[in-house]
PDB file of N, CA and C in Angstrom:
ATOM      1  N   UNK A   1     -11.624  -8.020  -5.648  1.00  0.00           N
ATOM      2  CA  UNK A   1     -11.064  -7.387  -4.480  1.00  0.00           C
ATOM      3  C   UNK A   1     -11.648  -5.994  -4.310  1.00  0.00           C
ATOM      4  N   UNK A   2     -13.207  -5.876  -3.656  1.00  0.00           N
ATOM      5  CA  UNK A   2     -13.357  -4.533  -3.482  1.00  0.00           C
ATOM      6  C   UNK A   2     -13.530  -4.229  -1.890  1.00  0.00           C
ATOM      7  N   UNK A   3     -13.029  -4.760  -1.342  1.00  0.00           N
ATOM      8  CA  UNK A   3     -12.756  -4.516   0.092  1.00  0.00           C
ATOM      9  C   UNK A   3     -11.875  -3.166   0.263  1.00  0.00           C
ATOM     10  N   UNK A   4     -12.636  -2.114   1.283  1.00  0.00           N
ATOM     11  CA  UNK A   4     -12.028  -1.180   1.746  1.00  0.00           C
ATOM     12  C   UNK A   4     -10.449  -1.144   1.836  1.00  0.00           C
ATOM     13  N   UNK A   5     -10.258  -1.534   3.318  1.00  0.00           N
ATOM     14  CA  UNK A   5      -9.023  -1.930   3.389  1.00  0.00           C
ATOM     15  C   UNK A   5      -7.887  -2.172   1.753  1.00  0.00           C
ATOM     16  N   UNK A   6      -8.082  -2.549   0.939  1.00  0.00           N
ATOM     17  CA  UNK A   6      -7.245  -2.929  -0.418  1.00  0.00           C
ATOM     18  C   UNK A   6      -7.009  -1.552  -1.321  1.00  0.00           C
ATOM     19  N   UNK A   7      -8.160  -0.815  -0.881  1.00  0.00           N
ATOM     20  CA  UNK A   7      -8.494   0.363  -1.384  1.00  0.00           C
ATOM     21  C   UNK A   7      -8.333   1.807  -1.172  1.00  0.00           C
ATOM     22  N   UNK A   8      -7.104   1.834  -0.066  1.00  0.00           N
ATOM     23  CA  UNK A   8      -7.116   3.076   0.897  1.00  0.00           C
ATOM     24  C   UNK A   8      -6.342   4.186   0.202  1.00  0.00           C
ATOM     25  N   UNK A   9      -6.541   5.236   0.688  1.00  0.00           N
ATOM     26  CA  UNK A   9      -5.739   6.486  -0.092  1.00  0.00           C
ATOM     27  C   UNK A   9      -5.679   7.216   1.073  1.00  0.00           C
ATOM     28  N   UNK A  10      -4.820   8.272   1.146  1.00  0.00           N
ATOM     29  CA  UNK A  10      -4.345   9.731   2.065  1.00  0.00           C
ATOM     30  C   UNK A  10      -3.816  10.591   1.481  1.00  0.00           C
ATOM     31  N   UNK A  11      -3.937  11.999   1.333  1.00  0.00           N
ATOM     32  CA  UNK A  11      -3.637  12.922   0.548  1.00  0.00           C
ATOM     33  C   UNK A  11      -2.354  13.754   1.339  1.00  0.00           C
ATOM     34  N   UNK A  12      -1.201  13.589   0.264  1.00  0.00           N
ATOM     35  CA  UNK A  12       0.206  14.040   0.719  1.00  0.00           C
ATOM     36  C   UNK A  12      -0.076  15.294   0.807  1.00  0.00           C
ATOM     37  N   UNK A  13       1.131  16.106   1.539  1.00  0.00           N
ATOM     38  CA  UNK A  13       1.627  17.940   1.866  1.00  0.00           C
ATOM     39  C   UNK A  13       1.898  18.259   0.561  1.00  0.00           C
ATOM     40  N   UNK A  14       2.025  17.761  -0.634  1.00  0.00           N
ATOM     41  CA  UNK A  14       2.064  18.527  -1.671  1.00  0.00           C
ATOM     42  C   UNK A  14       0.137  18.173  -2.814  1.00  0.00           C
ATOM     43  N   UNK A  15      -0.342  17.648  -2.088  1.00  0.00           N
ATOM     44  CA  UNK A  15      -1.864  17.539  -2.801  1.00  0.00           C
ATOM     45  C   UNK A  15      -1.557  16.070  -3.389  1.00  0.00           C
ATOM     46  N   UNK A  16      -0.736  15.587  -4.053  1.00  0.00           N
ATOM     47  CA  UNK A  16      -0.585  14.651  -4.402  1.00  0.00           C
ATOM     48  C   UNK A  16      -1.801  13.109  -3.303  1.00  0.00           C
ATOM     49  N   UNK A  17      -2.009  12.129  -4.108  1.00  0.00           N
ATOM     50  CA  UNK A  17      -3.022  10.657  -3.489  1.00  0.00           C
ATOM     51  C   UNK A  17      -1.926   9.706  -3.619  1.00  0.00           C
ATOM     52  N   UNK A  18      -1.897   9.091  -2.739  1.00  0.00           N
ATOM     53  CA  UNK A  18      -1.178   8.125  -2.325  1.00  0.00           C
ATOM     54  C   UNK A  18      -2.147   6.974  -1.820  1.00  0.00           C
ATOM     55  N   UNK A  19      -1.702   5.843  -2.840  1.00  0.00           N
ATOM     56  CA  UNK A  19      -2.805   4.184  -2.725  1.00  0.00           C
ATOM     57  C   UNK A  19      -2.037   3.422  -1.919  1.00  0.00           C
ATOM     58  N   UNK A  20      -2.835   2.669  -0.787  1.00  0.00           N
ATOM     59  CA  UNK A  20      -2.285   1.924  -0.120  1.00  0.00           C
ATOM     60  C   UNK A  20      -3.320   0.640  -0.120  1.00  0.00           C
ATOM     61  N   UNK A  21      -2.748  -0.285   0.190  1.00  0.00           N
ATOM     62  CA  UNK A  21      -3.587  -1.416   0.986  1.00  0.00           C
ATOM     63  C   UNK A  21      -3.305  -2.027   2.568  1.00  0.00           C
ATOM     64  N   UNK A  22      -3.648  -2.973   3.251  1.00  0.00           N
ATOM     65  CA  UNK A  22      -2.895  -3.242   3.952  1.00  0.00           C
ATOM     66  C   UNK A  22      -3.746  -5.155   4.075  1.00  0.00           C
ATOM     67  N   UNK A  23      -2.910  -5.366   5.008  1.00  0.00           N
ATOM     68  CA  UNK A  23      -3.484  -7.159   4.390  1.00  0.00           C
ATOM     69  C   UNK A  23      -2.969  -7.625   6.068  1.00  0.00           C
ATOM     70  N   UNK A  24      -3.510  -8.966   5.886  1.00  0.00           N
ATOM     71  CA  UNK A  24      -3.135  -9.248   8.008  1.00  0.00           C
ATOM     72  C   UNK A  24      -4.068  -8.549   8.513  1.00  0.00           C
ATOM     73  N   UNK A  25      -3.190  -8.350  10.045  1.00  0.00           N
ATOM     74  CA  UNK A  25      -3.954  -8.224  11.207  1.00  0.00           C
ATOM     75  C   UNK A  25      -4.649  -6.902  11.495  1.00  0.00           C
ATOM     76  N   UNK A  26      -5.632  -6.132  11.307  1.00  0.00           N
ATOM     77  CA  UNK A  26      -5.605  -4.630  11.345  1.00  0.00           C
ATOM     78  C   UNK A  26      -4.882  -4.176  12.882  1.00  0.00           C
ATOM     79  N   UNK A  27      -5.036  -4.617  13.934  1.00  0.00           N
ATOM     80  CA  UNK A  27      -4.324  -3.938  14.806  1.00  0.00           C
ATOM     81  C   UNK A  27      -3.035  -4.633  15.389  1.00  0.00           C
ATOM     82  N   UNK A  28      -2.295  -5.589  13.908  1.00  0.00           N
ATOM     83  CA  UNK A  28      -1.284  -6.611  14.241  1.00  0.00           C
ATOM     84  C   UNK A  28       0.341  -4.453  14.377  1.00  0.00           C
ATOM     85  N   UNK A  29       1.364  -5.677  14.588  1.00  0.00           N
ATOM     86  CA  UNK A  29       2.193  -5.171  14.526  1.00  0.00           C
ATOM     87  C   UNK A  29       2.674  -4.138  12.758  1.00  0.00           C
ATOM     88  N   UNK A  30       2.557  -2.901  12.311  1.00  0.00           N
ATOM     89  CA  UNK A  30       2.806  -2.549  11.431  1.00  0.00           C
ATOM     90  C   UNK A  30       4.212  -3.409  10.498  1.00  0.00           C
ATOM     91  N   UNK A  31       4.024  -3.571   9.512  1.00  0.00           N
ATOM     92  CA  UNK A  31       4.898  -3.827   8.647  1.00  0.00           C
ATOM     93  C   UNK A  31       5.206  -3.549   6.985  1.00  0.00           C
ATOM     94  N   UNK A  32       6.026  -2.626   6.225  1.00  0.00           N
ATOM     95  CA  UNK A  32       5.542  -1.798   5.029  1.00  0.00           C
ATOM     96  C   UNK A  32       6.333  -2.686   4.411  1.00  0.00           C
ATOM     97  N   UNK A  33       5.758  -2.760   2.992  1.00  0.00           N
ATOM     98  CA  UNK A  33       6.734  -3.745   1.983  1.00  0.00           C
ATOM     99  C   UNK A  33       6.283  -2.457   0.997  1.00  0.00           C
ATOM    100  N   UNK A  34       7.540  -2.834  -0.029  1.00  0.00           N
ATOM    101  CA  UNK A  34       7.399  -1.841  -1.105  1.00  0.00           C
ATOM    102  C   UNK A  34       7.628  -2.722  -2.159  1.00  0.00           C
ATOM    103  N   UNK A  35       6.923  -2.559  -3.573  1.00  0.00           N
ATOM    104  CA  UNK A  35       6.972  -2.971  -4.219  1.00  0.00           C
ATOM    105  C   UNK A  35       8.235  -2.814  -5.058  1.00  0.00           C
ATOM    106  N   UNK A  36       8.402  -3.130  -6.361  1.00  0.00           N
ATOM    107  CA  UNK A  36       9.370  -3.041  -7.187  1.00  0.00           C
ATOM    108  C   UNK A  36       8.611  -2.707  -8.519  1.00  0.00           C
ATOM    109  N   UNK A  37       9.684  -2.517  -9.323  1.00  0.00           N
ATOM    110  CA  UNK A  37       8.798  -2.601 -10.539  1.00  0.00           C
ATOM    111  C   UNK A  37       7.874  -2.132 -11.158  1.00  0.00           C
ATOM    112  N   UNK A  38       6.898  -2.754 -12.106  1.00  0.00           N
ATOM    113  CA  UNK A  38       5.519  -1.811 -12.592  1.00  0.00           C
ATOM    114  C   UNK A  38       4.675  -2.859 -11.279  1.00  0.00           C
ATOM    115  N   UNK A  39       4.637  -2.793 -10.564  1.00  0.00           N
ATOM    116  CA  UNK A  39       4.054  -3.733  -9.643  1.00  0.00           C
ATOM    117  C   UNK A  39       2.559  -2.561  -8.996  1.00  0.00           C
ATOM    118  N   UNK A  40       1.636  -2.933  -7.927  1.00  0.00           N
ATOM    119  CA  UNK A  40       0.680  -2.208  -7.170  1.00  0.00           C
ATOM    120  C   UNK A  40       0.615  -2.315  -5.784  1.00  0.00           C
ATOM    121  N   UNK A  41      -0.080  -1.870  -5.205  1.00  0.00           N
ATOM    122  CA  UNK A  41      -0.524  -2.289  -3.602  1.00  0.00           C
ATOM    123  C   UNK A  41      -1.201  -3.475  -3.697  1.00  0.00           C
ATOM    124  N   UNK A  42      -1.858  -4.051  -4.426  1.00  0.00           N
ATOM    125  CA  UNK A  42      -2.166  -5.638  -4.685  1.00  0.00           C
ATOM    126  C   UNK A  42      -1.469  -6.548  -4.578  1.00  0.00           C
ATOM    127  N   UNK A  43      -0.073  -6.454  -5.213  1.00  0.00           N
ATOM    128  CA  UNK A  43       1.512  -7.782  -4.604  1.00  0.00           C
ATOM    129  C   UNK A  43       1.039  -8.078  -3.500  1.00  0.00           C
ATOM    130  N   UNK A  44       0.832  -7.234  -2.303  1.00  0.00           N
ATOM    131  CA  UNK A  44       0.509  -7.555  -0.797  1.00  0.00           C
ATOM    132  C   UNK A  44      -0.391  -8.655  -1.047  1.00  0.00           C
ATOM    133  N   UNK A  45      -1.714  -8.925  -1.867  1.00  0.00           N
ATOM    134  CA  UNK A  45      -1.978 -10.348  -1.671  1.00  0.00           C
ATOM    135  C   UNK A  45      -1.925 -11.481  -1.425  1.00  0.00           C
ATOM    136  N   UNK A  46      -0.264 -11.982  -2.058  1.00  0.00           N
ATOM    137  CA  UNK A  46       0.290 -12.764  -2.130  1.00  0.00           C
ATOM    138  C   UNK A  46       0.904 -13.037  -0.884  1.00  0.00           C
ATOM    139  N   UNK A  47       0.800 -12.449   0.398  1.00  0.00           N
ATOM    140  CA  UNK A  47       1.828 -12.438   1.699  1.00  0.00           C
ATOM    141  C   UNK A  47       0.778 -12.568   2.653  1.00  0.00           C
ATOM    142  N   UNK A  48      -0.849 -12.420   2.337  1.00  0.00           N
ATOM    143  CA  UNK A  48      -1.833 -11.902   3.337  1.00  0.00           C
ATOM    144  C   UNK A  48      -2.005 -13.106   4.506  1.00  0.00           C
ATOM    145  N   UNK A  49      -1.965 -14.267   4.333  1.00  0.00           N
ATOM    146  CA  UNK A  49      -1.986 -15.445   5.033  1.00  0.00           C
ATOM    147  C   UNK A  49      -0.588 -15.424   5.809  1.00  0.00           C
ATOM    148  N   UNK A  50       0.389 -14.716   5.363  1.00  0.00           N
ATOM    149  CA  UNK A  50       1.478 -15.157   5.950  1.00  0.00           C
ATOM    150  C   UNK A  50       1.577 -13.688   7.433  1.00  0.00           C
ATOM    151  N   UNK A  51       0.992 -13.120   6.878  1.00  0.00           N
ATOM    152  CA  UNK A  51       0.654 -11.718   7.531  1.00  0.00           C
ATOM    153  C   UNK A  51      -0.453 -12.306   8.902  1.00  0.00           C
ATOM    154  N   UNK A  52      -1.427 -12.651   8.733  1.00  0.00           N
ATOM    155  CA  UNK A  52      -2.659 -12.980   9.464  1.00  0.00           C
ATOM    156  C   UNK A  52      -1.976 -14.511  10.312  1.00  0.00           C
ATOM    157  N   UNK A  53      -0.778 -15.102  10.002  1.00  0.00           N
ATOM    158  CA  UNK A  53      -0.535 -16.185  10.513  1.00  0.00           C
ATOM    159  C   UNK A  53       0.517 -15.334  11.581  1.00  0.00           C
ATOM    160  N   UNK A  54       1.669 -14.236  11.518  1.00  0.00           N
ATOM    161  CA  UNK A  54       2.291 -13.736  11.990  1.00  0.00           C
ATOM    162  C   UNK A  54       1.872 -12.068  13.094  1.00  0.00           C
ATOM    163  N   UNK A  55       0.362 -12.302  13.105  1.00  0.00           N
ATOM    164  CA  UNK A  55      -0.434 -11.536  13.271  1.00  0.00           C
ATOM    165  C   UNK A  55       0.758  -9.995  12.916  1.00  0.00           C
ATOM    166  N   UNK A  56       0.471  -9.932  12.072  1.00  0.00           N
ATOM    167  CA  UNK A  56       0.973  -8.505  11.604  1.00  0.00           C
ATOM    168  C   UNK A  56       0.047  -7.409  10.623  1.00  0.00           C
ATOM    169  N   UNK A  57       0.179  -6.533  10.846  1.00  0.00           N
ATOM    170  CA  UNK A  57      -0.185  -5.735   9.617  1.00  0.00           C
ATOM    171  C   UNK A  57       0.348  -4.861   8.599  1.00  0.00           C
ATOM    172  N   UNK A  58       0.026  -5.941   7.225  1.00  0.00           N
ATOM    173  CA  UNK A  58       1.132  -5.905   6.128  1.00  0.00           C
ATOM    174  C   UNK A  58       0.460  -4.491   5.373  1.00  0.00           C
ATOM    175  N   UNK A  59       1.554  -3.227   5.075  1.00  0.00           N
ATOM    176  CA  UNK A  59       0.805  -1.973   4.349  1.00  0.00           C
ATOM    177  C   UNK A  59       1.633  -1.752   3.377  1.00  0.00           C
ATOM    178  N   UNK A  60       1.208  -1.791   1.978  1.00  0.00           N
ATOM    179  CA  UNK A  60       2.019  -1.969   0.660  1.00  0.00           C
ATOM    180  C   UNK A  60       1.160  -0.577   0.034  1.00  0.00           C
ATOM    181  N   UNK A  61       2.191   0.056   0.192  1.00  0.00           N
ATOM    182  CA  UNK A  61       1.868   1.363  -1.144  1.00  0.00           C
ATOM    183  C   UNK A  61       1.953   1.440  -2.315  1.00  0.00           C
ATOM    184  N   UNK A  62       1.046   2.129  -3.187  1.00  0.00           N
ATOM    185  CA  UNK A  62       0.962   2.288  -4.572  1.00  0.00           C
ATOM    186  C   UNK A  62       2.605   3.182  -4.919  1.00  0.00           C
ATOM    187  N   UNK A  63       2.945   2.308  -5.945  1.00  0.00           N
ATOM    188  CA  UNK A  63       4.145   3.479  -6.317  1.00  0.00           C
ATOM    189  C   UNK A  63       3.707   4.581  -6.938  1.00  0.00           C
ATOM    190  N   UNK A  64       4.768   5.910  -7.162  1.00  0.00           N
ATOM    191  CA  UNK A  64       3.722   7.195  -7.905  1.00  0.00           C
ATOM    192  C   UNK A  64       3.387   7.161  -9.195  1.00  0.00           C
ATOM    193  N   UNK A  65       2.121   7.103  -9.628  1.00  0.00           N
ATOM    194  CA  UNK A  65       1.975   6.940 -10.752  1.00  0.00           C
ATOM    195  C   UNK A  65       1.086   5.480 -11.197  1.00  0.00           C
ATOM    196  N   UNK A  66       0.925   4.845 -10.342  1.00  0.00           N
ATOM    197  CA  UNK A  66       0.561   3.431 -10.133  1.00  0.00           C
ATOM    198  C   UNK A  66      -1.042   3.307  -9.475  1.00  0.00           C
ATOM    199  N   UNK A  67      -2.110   2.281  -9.820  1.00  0.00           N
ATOM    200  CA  UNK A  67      -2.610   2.018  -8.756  1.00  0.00           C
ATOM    201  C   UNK A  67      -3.644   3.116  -8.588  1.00  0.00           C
ATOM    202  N   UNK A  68      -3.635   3.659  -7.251  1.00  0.00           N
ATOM    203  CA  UNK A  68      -4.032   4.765  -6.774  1.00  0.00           C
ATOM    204  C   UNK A  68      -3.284   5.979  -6.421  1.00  0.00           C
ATOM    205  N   UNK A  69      -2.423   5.808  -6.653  1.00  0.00           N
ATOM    206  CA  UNK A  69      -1.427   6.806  -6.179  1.00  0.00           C
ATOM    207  C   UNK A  69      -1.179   7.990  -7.991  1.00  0.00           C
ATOM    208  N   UNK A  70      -1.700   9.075  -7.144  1.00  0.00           N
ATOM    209  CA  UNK A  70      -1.028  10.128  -8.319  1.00  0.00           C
ATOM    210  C   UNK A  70       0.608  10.127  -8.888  1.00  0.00           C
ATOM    211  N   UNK A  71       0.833  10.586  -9.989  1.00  0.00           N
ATOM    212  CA  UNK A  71       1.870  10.586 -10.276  1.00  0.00           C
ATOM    213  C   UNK A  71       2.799  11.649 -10.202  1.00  0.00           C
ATOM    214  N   UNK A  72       4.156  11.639  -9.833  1.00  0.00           N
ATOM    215  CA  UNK A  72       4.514  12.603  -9.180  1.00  0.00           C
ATOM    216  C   UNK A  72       6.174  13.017 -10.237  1.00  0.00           C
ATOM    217  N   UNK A  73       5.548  14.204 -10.964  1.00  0.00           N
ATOM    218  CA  UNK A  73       6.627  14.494 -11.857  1.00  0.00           C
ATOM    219  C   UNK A  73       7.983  14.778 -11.894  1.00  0.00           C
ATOM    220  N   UNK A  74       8.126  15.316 -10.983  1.00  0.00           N
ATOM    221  CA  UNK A  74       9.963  15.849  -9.999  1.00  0.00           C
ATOM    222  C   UNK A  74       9.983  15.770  -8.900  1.00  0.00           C
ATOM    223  N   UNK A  75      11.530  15.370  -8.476  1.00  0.00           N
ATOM    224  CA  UNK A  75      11.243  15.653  -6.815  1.00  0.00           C
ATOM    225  C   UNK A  75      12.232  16.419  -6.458  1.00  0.00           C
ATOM    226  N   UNK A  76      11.390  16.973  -5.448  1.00  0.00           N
ATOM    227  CA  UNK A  76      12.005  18.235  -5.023  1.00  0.00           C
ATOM    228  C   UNK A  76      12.685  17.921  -3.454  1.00  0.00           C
ATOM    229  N   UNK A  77      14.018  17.961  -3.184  1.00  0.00           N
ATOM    230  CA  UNK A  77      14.400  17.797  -1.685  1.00  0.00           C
ATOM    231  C   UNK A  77      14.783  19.235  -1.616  1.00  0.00           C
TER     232      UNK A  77
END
């Protein structure tokens, strides 16, 4: 899986990288699933046909610490 798309990142307001993928339709209807667990933005694999059949576009983020996503020590509200 080295397709762009599987591979995406954006850099948060605190510097922190945040990993995403997205799977389906690129200009389908947005739709975010979040993982659980020690899980990645890769789970989205498993839905991508069901995504591309529902023309949607499925975007599963890295949790912090996971993946691509930096890890993020405290949170601050």
């Amino acid at each position: 899986m080295k397709e762009p798309r599987y591979n995406q990142t954006l850099k948060l307001r605190d510097g922190r990288q945040l990993g995403f993928a997205s799977f389906g339709e690129p200009e389908g209807k947005p739709v975010f699933y979040f993982t659980g667990g020690n899980s990645s933005r890769l789970e989205g694999k498993w839905f991508e046909k069901a995504a591309q059949e529902k023309k949607t576009r499925l975007i599963v983020p890295d949790r912090p610490g996971f993946g691509l996503s930096d890890f993020q020590s405290a949170c601050s509200f």
